[in-house]
C-alpha atoms as a PDB file:
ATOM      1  CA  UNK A   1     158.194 135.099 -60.211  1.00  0.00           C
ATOM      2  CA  UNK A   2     154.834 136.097 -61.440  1.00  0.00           C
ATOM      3  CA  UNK A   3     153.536 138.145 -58.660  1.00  0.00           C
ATOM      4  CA  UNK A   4     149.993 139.408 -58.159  1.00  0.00           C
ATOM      5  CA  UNK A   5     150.383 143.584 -57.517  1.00  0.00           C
ATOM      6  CA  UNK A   6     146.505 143.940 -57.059  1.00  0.00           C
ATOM      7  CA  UNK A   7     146.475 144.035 -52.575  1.00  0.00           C
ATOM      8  CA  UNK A   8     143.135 142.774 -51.805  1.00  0.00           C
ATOM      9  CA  UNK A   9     143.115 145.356 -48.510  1.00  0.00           C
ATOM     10  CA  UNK A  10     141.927 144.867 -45.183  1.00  0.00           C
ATOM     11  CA  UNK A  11     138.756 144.891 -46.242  1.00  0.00           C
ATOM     12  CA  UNK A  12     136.973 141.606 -46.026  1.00  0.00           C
ATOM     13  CA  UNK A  13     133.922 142.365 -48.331  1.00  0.00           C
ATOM     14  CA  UNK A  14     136.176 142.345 -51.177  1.00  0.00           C
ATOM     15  CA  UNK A  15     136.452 138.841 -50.661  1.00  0.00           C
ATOM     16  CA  UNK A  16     132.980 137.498 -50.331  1.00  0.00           C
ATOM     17  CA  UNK A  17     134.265 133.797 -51.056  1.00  0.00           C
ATOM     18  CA  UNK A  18     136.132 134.563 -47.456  1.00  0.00           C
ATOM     19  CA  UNK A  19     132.805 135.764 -45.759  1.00  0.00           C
ATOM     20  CA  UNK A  20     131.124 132.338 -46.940  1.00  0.00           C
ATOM     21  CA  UNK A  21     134.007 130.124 -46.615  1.00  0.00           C
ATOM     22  CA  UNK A  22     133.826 131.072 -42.626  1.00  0.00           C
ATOM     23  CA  UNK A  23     130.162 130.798 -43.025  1.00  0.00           C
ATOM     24  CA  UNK A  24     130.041 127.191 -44.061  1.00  0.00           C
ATOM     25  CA  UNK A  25     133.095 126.166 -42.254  1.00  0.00           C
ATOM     26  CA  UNK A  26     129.926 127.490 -39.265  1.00  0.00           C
ATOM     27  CA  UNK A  27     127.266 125.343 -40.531  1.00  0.00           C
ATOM     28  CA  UNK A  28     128.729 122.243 -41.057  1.00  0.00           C
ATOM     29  CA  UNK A  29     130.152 122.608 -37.200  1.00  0.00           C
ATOM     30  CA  UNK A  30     133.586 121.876 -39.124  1.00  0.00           C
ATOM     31  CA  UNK A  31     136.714 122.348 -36.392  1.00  0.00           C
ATOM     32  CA  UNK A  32     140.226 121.589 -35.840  1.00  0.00           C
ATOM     33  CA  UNK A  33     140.495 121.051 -39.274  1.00  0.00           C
ATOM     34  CA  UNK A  34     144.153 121.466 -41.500  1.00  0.00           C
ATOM     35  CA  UNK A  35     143.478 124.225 -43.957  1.00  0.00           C
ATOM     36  CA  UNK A  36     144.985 125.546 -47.245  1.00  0.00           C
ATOM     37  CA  UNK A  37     143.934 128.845 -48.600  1.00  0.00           C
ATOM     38  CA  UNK A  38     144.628 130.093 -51.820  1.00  0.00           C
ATOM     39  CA  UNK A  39     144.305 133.607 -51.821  1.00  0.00           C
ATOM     40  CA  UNK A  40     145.156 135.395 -47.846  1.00  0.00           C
ATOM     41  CA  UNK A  41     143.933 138.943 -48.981  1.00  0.00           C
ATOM     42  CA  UNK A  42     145.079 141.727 -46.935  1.00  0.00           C
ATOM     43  CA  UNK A  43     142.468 141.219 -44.425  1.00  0.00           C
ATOM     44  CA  UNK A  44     143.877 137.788 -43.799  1.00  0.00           C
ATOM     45  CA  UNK A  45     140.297 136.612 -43.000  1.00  0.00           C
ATOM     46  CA  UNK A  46     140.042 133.403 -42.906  1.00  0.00           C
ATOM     47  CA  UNK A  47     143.051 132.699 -40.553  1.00  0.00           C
ATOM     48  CA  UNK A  48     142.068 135.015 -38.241  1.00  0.00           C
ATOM     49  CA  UNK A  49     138.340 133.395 -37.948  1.00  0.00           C
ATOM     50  CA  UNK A  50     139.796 130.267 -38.302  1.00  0.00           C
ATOM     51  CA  UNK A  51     141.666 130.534 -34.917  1.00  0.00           C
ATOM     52  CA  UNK A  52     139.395 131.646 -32.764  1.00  0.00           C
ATOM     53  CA  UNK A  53     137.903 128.885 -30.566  1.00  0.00           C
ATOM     54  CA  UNK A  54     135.089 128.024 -31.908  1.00  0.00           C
ATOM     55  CA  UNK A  55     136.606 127.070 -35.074  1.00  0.00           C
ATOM     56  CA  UNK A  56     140.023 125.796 -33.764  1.00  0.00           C
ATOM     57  CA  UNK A  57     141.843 125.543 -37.108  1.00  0.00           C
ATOM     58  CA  UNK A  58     144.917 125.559 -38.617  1.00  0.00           C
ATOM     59  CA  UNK A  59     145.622 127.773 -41.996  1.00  0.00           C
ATOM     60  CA  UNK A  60     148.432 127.790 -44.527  1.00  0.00           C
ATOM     61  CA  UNK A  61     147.761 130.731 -46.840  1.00  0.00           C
ATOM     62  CA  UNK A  62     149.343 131.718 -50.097  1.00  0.00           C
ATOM     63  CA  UNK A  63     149.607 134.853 -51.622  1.00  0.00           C
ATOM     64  CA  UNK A  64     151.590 136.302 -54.887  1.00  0.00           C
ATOM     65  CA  UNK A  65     150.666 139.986 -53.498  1.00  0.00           C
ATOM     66  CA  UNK A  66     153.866 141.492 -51.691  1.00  0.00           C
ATOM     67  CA  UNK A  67     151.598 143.865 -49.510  1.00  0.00           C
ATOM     68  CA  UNK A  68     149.166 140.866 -48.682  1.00  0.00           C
ATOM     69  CA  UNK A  69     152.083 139.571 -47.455  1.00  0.00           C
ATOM     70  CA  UNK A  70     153.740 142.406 -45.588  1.00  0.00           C
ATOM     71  CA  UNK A  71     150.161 142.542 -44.291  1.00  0.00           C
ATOM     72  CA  UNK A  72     150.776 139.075 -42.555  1.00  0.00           C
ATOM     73  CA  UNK A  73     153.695 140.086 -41.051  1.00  0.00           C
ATOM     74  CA  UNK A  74     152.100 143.031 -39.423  1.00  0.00           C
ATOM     75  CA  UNK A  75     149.320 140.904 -38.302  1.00  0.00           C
ATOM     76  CA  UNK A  76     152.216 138.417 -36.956  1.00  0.00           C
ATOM     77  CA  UNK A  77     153.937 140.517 -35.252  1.00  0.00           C
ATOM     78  CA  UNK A  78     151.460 142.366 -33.633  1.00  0.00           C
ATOM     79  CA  UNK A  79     149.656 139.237 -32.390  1.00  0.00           C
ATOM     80  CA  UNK A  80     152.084 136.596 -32.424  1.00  0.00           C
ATOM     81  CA  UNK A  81     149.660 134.374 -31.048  1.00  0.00           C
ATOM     82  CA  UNK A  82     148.220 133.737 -34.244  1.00  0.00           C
ATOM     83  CA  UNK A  83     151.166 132.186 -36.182  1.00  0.00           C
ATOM     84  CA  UNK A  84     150.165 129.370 -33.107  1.00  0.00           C
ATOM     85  CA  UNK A  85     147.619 128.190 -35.715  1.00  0.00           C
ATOM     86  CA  UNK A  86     147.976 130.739 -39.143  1.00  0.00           C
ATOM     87  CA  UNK A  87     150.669 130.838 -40.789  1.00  0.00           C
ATOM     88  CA  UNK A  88     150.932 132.579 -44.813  1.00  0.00           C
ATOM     89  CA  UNK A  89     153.611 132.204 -47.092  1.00  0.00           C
ATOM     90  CA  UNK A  90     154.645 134.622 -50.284  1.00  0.00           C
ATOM     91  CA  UNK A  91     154.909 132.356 -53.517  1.00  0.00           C
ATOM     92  CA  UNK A  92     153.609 131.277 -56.763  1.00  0.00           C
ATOM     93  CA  UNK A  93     150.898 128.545 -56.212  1.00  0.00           C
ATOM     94  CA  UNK A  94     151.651 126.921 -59.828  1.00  0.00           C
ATOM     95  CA  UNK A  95     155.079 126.321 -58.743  1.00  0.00           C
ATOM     96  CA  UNK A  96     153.951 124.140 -55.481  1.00  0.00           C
ATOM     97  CA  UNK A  97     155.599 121.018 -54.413  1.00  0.00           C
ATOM     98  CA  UNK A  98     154.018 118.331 -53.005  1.00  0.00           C
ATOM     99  CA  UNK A  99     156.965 117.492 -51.038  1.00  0.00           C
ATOM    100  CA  UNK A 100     157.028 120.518 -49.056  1.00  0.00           C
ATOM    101  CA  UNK A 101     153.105 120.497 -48.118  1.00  0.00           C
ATOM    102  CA  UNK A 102     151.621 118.788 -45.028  1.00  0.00           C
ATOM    103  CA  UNK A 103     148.284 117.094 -45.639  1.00  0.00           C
ATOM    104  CA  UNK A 104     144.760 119.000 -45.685  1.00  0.00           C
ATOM    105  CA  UNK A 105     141.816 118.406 -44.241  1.00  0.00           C
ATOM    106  CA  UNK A 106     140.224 121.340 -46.387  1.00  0.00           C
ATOM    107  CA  UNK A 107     141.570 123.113 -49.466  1.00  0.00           C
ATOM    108  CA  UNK A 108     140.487 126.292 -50.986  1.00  0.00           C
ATOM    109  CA  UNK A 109     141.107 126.994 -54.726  1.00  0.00           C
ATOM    110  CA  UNK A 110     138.963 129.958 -54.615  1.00  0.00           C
ATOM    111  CA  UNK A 111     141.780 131.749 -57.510  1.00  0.00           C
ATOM    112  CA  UNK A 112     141.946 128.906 -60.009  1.00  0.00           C
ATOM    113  CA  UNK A 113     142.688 130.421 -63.420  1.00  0.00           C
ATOM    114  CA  UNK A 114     143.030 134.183 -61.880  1.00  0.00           C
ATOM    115  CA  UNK A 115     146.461 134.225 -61.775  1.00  0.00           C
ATOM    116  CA  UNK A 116     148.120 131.564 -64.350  1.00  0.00           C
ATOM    117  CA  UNK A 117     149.699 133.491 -67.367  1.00  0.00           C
ATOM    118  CA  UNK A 118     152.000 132.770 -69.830  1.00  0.00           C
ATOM    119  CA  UNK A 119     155.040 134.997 -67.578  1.00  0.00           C
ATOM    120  CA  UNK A 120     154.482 131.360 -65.285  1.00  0.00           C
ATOM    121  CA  UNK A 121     155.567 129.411 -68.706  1.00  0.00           C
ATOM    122  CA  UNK A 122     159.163 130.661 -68.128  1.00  0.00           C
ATOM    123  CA  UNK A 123     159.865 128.931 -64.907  1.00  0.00           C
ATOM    124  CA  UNK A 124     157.782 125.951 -65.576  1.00  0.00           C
ATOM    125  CA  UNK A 125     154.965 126.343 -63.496  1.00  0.00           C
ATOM    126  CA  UNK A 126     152.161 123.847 -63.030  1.00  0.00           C
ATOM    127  CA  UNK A 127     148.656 124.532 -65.194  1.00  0.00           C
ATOM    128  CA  UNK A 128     145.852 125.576 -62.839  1.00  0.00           C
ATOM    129  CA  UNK A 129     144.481 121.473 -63.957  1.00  0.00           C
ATOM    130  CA  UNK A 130     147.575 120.326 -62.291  1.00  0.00           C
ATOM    131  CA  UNK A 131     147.556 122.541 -59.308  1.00  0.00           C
ATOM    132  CA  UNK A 132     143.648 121.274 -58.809  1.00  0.00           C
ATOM    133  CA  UNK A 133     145.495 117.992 -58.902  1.00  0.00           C
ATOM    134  CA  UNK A 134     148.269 118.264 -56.625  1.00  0.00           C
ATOM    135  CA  UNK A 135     146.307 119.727 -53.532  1.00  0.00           C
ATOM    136  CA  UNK A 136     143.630 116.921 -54.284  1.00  0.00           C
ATOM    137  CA  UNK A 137     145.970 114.388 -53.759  1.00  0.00           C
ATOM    138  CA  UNK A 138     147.737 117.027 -50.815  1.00  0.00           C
ATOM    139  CA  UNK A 139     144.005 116.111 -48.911  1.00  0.00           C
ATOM    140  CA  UNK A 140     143.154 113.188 -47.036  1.00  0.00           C
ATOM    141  CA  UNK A 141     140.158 111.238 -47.931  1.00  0.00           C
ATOM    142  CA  UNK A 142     137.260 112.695 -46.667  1.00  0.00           C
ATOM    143  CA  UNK A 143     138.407 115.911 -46.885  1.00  0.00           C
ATOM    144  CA  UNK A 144     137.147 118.975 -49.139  1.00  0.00           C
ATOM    145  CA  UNK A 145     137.796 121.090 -51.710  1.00  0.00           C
ATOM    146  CA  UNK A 146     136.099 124.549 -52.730  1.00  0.00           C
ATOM    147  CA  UNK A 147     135.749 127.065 -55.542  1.00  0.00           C
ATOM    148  CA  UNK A 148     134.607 129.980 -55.770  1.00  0.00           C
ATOM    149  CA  UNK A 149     131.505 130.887 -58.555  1.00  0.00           C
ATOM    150  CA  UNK A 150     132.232 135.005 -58.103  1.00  0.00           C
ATOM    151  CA  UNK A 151     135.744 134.701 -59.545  1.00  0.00           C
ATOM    152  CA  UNK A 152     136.506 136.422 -62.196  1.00  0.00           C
ATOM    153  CA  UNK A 153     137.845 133.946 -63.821  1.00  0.00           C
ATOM    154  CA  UNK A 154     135.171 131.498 -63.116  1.00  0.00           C
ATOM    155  CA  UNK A 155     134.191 130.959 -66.792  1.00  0.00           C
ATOM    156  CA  UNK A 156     137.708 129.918 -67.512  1.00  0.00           C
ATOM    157  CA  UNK A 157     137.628 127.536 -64.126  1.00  0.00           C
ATOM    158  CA  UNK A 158     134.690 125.764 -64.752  1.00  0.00           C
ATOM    159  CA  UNK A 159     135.601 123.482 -67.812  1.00  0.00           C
ATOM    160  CA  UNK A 160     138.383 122.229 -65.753  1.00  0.00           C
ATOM    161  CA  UNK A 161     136.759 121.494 -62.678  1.00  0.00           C
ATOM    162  CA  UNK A 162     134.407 119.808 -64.399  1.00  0.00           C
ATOM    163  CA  UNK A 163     136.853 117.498 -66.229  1.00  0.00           C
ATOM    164  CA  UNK A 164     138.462 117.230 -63.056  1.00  0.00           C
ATOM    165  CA  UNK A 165     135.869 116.221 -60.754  1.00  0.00           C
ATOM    166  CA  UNK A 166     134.727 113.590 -63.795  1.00  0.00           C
ATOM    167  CA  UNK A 167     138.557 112.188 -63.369  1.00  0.00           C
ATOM    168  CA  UNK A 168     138.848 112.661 -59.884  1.00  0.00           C
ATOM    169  CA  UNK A 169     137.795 110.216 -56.566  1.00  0.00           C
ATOM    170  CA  UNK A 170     135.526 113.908 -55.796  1.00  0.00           C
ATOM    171  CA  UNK A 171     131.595 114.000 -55.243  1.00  0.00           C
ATOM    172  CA  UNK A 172     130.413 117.273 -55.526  1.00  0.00           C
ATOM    173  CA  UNK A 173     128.190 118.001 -51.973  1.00  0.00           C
ATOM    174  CA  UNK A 174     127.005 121.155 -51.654  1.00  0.00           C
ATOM    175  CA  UNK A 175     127.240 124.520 -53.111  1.00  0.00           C
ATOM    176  CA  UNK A 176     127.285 127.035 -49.992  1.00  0.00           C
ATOM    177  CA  UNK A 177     126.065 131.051 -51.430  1.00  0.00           C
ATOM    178  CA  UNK A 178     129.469 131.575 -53.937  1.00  0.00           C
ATOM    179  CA  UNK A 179     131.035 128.357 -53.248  1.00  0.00           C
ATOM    180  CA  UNK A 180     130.971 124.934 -54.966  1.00  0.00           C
ATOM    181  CA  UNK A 181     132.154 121.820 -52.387  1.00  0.00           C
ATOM    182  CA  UNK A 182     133.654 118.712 -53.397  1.00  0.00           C
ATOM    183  CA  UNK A 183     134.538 116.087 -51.082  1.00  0.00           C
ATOM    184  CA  UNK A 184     137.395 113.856 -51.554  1.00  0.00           C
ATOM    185  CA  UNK A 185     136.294 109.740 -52.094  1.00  0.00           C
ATOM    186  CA  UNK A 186     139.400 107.969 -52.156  1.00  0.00           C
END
């Protein structure tokens, strides 16, 4: 597997997309919603906001980082409470199947086109178009879906999104600080 050996650590402000995600999530008075995040980071930020009460939500996370990861299950162990409503999984987002993921109320694809190389070619993983895809159709009408402008990769991301959204059932709503949102139209 094509793993990700950069740790995003415990510190949030590496991840500003995190920061605002929470922040908007805030605004909009969004709660109890079904969450996927691409991208934990050590810090494991947005799970851990996203369970406090005031939020109420549920997170799946993914991460390709082994010590993001072992991070989690620190934080799991630790507090088991949180695994009520955050759970992460190690893995290889371009090799997602559709069959093994619930539906979303919310999905972040704050890492399109950070992490796709041609080491993902061997095992057949999914383009970063086709994972865009996949967790589109993965969220229920209604629902949202959010990239992040500060990636480095963002210059590479935004051609696709753009064809996307122009194929897609997706209105673009708002853009939030770093963060474009879509919202899912049928």
């Amino acid at each position: 597997m094509n793993i990700w050996d950069v740790y995003w650590g415990l510190r949030v402000e590496q991840c500003p997309c995190d920061v605002h995600f929470v922040e908007w999530l805030e605004e909009e008075r969004l709660s109890g919603k079904r969450i996927y995040h691409f991208g934990t980071g050590g810090h494991h930020y947005v799970g851990i906001r996203c369970a406090e009460p005031e939020l109420d939500c549920t997170v799946l996370g993914i991460t390709a980082s082994p010590k993001e990861y072992d991070a989690f299950v620190k934080l799991a162990t630790g507090n088991p409470t949180i695994t009520k409503t955050y759970s992460a999984y190690f893995g290889d987002i371009y090799t997602s199947n559709a069959k093994l993921l619930p539906r979303f109320d919310i999905v972040t694809l704050f890492h399109a086109c950070e992490f796709r190389t041609e080491a993902n070619d061997a095992y057949g993983a999914l383009t970063d178009r086709e994972v865009i895809d996949l967790f589109t159709a993965q969220t229920d009408i209604g629902g949202y879906l959010l990239f992040y402008t500060g990636s480095f990769a963002y210059a590479t991301a935004e051609p696709i999104i753009a064809d996307w959204a122009a194929a897609a059932d997706v209105d673009e709503v708002a853009s939030f600080k770093t963060l474009r949102v879509f919202r899912k139209t049928g």
